[in-house]
Protein backbone atom coordinates (compact mmCIF):
# COMPACT_ATOMS: atom_id res chain seq x y z
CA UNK A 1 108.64 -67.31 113.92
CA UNK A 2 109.68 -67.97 117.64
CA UNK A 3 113.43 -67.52 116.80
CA UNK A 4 112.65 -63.96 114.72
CA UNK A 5 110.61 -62.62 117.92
CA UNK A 6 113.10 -63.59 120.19
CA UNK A 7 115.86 -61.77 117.52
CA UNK A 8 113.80 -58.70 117.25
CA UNK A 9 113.52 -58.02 121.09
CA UNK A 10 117.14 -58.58 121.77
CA UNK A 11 118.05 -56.09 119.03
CA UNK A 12 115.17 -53.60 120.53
CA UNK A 13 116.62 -53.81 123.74
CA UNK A 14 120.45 -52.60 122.16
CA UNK A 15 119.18 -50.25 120.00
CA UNK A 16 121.45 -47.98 121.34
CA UNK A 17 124.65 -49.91 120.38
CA UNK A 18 125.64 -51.02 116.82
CA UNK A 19 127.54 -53.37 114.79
CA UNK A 20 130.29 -51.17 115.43
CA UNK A 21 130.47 -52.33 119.24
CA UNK A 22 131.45 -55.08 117.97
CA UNK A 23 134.51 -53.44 116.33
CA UNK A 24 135.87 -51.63 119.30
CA UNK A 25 135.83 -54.83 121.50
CA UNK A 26 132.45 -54.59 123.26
CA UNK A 27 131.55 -56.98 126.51
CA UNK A 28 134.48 -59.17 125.52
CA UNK A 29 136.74 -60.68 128.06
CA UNK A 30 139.57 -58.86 128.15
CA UNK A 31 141.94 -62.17 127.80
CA UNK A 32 140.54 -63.25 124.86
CA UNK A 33 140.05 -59.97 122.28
CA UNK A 34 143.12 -59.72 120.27
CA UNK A 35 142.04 -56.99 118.21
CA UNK A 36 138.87 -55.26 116.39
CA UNK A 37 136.80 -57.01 114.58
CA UNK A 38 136.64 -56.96 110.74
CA UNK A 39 133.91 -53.89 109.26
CA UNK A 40 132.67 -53.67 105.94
CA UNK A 41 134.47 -49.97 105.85
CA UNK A 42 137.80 -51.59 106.55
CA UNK A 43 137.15 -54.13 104.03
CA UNK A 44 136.20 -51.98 101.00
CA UNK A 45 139.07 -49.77 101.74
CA UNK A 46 141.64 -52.84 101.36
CA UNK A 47 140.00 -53.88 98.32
CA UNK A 48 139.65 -49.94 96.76
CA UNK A 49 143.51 -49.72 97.20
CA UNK A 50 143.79 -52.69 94.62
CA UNK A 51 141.25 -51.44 91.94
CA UNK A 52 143.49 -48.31 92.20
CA UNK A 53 146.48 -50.37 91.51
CA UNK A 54 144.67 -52.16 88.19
CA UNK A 55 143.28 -48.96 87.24
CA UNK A 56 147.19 -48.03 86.67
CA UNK A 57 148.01 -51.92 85.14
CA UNK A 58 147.29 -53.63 82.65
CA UNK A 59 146.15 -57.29 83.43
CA UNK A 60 148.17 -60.42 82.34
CA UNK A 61 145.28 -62.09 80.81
CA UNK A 62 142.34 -60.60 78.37
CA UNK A 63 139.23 -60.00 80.21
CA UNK A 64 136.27 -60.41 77.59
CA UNK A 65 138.10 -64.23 76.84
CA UNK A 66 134.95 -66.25 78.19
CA UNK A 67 137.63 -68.17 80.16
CA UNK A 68 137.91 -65.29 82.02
CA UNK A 69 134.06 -65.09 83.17
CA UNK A 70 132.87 -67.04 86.62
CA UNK A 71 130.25 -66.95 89.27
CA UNK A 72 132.63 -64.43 90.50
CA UNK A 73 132.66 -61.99 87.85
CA UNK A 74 135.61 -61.02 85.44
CA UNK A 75 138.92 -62.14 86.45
CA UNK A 76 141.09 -59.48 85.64
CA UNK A 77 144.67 -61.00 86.59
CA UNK A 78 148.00 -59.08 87.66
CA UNK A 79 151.24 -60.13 89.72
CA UNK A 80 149.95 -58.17 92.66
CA UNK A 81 146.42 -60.27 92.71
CA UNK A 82 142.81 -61.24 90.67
CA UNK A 83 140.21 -59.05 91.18
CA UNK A 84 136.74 -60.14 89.74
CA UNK A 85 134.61 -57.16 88.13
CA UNK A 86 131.37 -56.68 87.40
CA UNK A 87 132.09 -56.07 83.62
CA UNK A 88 135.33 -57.00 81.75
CA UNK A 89 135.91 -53.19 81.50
CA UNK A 90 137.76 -51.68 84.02
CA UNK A 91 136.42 -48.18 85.15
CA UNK A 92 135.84 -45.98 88.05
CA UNK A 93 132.27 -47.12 87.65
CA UNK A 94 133.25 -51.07 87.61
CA UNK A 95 132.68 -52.64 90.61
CA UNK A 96 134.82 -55.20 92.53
CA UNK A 97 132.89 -58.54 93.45
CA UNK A 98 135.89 -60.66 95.03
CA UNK A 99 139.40 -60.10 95.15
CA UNK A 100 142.12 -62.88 95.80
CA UNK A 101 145.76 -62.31 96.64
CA UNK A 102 148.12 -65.09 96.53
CA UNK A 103 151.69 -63.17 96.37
CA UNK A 104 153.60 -63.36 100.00
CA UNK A 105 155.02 -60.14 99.31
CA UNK A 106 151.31 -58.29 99.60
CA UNK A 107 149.55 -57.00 102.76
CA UNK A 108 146.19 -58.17 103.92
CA UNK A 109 144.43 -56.73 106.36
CA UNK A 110 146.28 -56.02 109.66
CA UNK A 111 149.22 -56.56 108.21
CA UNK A 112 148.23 -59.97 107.53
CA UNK A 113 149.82 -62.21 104.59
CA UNK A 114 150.50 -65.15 102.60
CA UNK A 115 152.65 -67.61 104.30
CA UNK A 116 151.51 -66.40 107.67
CA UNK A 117 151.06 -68.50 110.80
CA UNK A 118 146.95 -68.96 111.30
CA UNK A 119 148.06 -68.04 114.84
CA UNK A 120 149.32 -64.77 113.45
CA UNK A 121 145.80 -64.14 111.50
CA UNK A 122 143.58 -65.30 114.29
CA UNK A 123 145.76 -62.72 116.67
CA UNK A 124 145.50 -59.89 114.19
CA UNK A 125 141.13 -59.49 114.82
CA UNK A 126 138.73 -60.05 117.80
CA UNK A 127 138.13 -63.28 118.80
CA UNK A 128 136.75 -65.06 121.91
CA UNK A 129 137.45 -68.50 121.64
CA UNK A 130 141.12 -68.92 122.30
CA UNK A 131 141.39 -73.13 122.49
CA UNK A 132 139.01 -72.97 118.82
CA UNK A 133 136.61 -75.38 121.04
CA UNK A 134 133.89 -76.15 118.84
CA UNK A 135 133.72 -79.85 116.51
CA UNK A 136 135.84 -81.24 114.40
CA UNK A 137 134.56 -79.62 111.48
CA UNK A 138 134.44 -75.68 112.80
CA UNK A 139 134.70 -73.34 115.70
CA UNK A 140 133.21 -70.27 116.08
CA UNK A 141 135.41 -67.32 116.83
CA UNK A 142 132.47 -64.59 117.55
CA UNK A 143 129.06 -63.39 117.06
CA UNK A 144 127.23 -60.45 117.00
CA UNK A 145 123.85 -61.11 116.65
CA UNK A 146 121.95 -57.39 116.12
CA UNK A 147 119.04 -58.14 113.55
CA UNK A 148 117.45 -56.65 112.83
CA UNK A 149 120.37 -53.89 112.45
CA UNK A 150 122.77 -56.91 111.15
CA UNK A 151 125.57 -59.31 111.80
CA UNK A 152 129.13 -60.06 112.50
CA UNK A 153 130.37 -63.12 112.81
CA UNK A 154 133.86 -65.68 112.21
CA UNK A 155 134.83 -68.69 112.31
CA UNK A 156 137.24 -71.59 111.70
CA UNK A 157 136.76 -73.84 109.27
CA UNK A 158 139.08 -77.19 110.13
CA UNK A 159 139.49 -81.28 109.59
CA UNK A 160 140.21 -82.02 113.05
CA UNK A 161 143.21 -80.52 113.86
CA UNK A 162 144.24 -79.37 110.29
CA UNK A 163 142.89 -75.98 109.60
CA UNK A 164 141.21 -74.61 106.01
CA UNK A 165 139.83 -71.66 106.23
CA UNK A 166 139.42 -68.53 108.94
CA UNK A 167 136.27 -66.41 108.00
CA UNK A 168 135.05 -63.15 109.20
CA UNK A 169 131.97 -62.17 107.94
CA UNK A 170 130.02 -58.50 107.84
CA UNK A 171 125.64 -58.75 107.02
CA UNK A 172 124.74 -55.46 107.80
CA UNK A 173 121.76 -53.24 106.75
CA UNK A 174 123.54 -49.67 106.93
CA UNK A 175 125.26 -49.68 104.15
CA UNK A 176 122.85 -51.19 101.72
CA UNK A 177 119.13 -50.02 103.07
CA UNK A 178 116.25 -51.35 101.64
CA UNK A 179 117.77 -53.95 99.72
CA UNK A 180 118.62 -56.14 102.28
CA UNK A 181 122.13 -57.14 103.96
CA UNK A 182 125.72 -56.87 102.90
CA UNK A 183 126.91 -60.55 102.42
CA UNK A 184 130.97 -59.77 102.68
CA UNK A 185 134.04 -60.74 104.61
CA UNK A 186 137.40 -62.41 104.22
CA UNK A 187 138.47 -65.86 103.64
CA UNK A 188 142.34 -66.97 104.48
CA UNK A 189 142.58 -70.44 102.58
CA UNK A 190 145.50 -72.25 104.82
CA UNK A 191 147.22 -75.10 103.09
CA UNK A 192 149.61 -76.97 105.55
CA UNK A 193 149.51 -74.53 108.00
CA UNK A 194 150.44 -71.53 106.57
CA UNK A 195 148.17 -68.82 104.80
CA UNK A 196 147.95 -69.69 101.23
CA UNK A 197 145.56 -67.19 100.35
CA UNK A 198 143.40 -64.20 100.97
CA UNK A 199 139.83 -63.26 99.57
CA UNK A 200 137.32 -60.88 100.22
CA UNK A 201 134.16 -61.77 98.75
CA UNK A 202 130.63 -60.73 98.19
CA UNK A 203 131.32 -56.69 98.40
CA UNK A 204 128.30 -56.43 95.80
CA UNK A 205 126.00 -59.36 97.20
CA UNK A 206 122.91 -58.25 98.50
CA UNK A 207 120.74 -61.13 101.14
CA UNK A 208 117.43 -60.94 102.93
CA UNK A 209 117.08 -61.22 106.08
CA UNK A 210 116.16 -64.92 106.60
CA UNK A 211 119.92 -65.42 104.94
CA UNK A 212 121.56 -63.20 107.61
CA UNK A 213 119.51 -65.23 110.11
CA UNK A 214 120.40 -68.50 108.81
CA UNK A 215 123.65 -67.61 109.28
CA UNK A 216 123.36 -66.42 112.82
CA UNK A 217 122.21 -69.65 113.76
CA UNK A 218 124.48 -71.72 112.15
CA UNK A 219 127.12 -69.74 113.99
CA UNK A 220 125.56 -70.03 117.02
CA UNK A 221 125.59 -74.31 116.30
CA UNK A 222 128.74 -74.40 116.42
CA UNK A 223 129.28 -71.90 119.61
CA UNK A 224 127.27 -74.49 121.20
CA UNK A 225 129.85 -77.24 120.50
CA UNK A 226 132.02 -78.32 122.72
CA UNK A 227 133.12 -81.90 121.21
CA UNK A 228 136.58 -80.23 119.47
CA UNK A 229 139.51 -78.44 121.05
CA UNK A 230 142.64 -77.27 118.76
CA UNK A 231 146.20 -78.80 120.31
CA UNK A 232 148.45 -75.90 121.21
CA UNK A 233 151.32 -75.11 119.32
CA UNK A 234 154.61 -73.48 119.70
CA UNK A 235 157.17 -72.08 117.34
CA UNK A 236 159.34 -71.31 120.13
CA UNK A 237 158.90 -75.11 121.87
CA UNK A 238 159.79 -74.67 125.26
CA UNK A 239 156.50 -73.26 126.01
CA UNK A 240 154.54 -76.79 125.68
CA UNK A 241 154.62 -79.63 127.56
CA UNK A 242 156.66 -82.56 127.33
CA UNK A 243 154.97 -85.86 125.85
CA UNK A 244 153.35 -87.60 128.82
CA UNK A 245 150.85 -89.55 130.58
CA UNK A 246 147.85 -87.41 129.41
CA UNK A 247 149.06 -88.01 125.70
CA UNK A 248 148.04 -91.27 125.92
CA UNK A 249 144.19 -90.93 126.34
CA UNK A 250 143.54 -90.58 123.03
CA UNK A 251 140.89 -91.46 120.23
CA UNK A 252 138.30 -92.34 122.90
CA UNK A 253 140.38 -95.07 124.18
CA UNK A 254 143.55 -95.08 127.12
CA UNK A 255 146.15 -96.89 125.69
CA UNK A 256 147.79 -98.05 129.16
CA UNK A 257 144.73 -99.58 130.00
CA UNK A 258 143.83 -101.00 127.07
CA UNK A 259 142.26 -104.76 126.68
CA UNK A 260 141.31 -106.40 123.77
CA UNK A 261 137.46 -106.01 124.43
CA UNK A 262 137.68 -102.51 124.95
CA UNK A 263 139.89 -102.67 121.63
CA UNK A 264 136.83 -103.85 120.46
CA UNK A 265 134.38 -101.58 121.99
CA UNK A 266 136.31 -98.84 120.81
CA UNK A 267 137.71 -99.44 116.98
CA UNK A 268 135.15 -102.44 116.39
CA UNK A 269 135.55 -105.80 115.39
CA UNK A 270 139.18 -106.58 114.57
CA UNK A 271 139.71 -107.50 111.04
CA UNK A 272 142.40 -110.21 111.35
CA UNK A 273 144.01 -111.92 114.64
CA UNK A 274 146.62 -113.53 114.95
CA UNK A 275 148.91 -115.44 117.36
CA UNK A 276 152.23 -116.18 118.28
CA UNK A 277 153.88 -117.80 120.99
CA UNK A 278 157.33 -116.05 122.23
CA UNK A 279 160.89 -117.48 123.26
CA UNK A 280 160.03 -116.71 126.68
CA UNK A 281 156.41 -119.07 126.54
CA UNK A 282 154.57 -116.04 126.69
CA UNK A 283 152.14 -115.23 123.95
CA UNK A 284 151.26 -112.24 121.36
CA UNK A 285 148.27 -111.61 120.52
CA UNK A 286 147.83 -109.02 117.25
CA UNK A 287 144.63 -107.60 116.48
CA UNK A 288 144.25 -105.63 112.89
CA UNK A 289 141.53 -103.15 113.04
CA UNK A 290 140.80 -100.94 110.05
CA UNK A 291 142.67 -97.75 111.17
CA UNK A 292 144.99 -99.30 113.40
CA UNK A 293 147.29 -102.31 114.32
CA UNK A 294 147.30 -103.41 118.17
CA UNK A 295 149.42 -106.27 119.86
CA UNK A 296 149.25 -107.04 123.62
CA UNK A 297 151.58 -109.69 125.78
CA UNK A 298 149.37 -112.75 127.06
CA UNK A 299 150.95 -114.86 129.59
CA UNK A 300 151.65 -118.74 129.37
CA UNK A 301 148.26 -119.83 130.15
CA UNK A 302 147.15 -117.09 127.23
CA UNK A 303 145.78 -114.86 129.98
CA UNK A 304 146.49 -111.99 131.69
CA UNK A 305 146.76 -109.22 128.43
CA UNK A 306 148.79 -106.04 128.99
CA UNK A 307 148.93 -104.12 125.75
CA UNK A 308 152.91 -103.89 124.02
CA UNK A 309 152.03 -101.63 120.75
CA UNK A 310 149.71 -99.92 118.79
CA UNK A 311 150.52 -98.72 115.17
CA UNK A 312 149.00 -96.26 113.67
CA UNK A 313 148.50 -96.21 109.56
CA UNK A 314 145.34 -94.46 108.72
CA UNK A 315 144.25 -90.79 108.79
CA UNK A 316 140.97 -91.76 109.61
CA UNK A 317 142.64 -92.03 113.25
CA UNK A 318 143.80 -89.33 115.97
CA UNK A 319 146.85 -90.15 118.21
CA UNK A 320 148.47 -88.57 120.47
CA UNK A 321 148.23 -84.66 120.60
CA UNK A 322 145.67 -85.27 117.58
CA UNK A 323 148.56 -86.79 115.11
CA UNK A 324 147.15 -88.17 112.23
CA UNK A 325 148.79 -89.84 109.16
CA UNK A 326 149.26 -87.47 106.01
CA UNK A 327 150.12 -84.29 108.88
CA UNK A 328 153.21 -82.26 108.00
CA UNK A 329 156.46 -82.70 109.93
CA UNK A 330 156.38 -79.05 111.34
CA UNK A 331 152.23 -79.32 112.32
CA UNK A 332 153.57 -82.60 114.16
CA UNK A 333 156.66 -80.90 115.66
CA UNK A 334 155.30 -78.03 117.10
CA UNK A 335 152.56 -79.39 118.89
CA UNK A 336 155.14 -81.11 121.15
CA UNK A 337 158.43 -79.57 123.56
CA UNK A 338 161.08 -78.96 121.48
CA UNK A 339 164.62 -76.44 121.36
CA UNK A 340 166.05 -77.50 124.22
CA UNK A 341 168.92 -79.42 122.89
CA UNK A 342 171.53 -79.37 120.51
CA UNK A 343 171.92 -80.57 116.70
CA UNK A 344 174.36 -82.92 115.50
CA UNK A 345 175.22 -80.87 112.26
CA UNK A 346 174.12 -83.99 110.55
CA UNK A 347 171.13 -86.12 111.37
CA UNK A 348 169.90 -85.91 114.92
CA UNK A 349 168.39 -82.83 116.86
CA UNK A 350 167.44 -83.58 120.92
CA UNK A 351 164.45 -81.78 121.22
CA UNK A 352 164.46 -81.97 124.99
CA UNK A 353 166.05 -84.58 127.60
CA UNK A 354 168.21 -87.24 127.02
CA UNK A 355 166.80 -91.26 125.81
CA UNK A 356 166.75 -92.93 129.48
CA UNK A 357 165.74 -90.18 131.21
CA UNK A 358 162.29 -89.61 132.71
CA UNK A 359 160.96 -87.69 129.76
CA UNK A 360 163.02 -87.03 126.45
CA UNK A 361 162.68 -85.91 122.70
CA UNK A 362 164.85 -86.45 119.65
CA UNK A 363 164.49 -85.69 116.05
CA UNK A 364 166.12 -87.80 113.18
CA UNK A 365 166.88 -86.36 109.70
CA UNK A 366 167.51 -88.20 106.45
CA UNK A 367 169.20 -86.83 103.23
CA UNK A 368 166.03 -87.99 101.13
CA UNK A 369 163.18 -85.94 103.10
CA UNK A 370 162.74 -88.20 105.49
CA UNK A 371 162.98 -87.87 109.24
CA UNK A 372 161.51 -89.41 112.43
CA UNK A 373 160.18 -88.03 116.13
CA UNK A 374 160.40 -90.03 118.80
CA UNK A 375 159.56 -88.85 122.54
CA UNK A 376 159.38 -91.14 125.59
CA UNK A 377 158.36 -90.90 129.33
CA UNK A 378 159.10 -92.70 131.99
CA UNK A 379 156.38 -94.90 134.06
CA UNK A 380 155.64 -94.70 137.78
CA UNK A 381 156.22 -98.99 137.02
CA UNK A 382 159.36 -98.45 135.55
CA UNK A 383 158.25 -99.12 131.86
CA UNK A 384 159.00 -96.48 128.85
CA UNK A 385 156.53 -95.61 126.72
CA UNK A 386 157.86 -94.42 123.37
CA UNK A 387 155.92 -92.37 120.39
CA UNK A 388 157.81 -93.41 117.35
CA UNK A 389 156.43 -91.19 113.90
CA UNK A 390 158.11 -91.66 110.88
CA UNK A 391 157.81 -88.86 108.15
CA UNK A 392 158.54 -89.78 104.12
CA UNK A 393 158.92 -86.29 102.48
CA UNK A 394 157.76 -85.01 105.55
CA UNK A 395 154.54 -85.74 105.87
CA UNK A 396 153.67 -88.41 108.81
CA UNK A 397 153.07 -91.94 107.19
CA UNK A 398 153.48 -93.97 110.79
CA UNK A 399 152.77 -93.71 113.96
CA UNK A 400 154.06 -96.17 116.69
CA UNK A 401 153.25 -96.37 120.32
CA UNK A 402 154.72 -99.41 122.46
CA UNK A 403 155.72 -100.22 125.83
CA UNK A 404 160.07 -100.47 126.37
CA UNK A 405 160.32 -102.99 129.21
């Protein structure tokens, strides 16, 4: 009751201002809007230029099959994209419920498409969270809280540093009156980084108020976050930062300063350890934890640790810049420098820097979809430390960290 009080003063004292505030860029910083935010007008227009389109076609498939019937209405199927009716008859009177394009070669909103960049999308509308801080499952983009008027709001929907979903959602009261609160927006599924499809959904759904507000404040969870940031990224590569020191706090833990009890304290108890003694009389220890591998250089008397390596096997586990097993070869690539060197014609690309040098780069390419990235930076001590990912049909299987004496 506390929360709706609170919600009904704050919309009393801006009743002078409207959802559409929102959609001209109101009392946002002006670093951080990249463009209007989504309305339910510009929505239904996008989605009334395809029912024109199907009025013209006919579909692929046969809309009375039962197949053909879902939660979300009557697929009616063409090359161009699936629009779900109301009734398998299409008519000026038929209504579109959700609509889902999947063809590259059609325009979303803004300009917007299949195949796109999420940077690209994200660019295209208002937002006002440019790092995506938020957890590791979401962060909020905006949120215009004007019940009891209506709502605005987007977010990102993410595992860790792999995207899902962008969402922009409109729950307002004008266009629907007494029976409650539009329940519509746009969804841009994103498969490997790259748009794989567009939907606007809901443009019949109807909600009550308590739904709007549920929403609001799940919204304004995640706005409240601040556990999350995205890793920046860079098509163009010389933009970003070269791998160094700061890499290597990662996963809770430091890796240069990394003991075996902090090992511990971090990952939890190792699984297997084993020892070996060296040629030198030194010894190595190797602990197996369940989402990683970590070895560390004991001296004669089997004291003194200083870690050597850490390997890296499970996507349960973040590395550096957020790498995790199973991440594509480009998501992995652009989050580091890269396009300042040359390519072999044949195998080897330097990203940046030369190996020996204080901070370098190079890519490795096999003939069987394999490749490898390995950067390195050079110690105040003296020692290297080298990144070493290994990619099997391009997606990350290995990750490697050690120390190069």
């Amino acid at each position: 009751m506390f929360k709706r009080v609170i919600s009904l003063l704050m919309a009393l004292t801006m009743i002078l201002f409207s959802l559409s505030a929102l959609a001209q860029g109101a009392d946002a910083p002006a670093q951080d809007q990249t463009g209007d935010a989504l309305t339910m007008d510009e929505l239904e227009a996008w989605v009334e230029g395809y029912k024109a389109r199907a009025m013209q076609t006919q579909p692929l498939n046969n809309p009375n099959d039962p197949a053909a019937f879902s939660e979300d209405g009557y697929a009616f199927i063409y090359d161009f994209a699936t629009l779900y009716m109301d009734s398998p008859v299409m008519s000026e009177e038929s209504v579109v419920r959700n609509l889902v394009v999947t063809d590259a070669m059609e325009e979303g909103p803004r300009g917007t498409h299949v195949d796109m960049q999420p940077s690209e999308v994200l660019g295209a509308f208002y937002h006002e969270n440019e790092s995506l801080v938020g957890d590791r499952g979401f962060a909020a983009l905006y949120l215009s809280d004007m019940m009891p008027a209506g709502a605005a709001w987007a977010w990102v929907q993410r595992d860790g540093q792999r995207l899902m979903a962008i969402q922009y959602a409109v729950q307002e009261r004008a266009a629907t009156g007494a029976d409650g609160y539009t329940d519509a927006g746009l969804i841009y599924t994103l498969q490997d980084n790259l748009v794989a499809a567009i939907r606007a959904y809901g443009l019949d759904s109807r909600v009550s108020d308590d739904d709007v507000l549920d929403s609001v404040y799940a919204v304004k969870q995640v706005l409240e976050a601040s556990t999350y940031v995205q890793v920046p990224t860079s098509i163009i590569g010389t933009d970003l930062d070269a791998f160094d020191a700061d890499d290597l706090l990662f996963s809770g833990m430091d890796f240069l300063s990394l003991t075996p009890d902090n090992a511990e304290a971090s990952l939890g108890a190792c699984l297997e350890d084993d020892w070996m003694e060296d040629d030198n009389g030194e010894y190595v220890r190797t602990m197996q934890f369940a989402n990683c591998e970590i070895s560390f250089i004991y001296d004669a008397q089997k004291q003194n640790p200083v870690i050597d390596l850490m390997s890296i096997d499970s996507d349960s586990m973040e590395g550096p810049r957020s790498v995790r097993i199973g991440d594509s070869f480009s998501s992995v690539l652009t989050r580091f420098r890269h396009s300042e060197g040359g390519f072999d014609g044949v195998s080897t690309e330097i990203l940046y820097g030369a190996e020996g040098q204080p901070a370098w780069g190079v890519a490795n390419y096999g003939d069987d979809a394999s490749a490898t990235l390995r950067y390195g930076l050079r110690l105040a001590d003296g020692r290297e430390v080298v990144l070493y990912m290994t990619f099997n049909q391009m997606y990350l299987s290995e990750a490697l960290i050690y120390i190069n004496d």
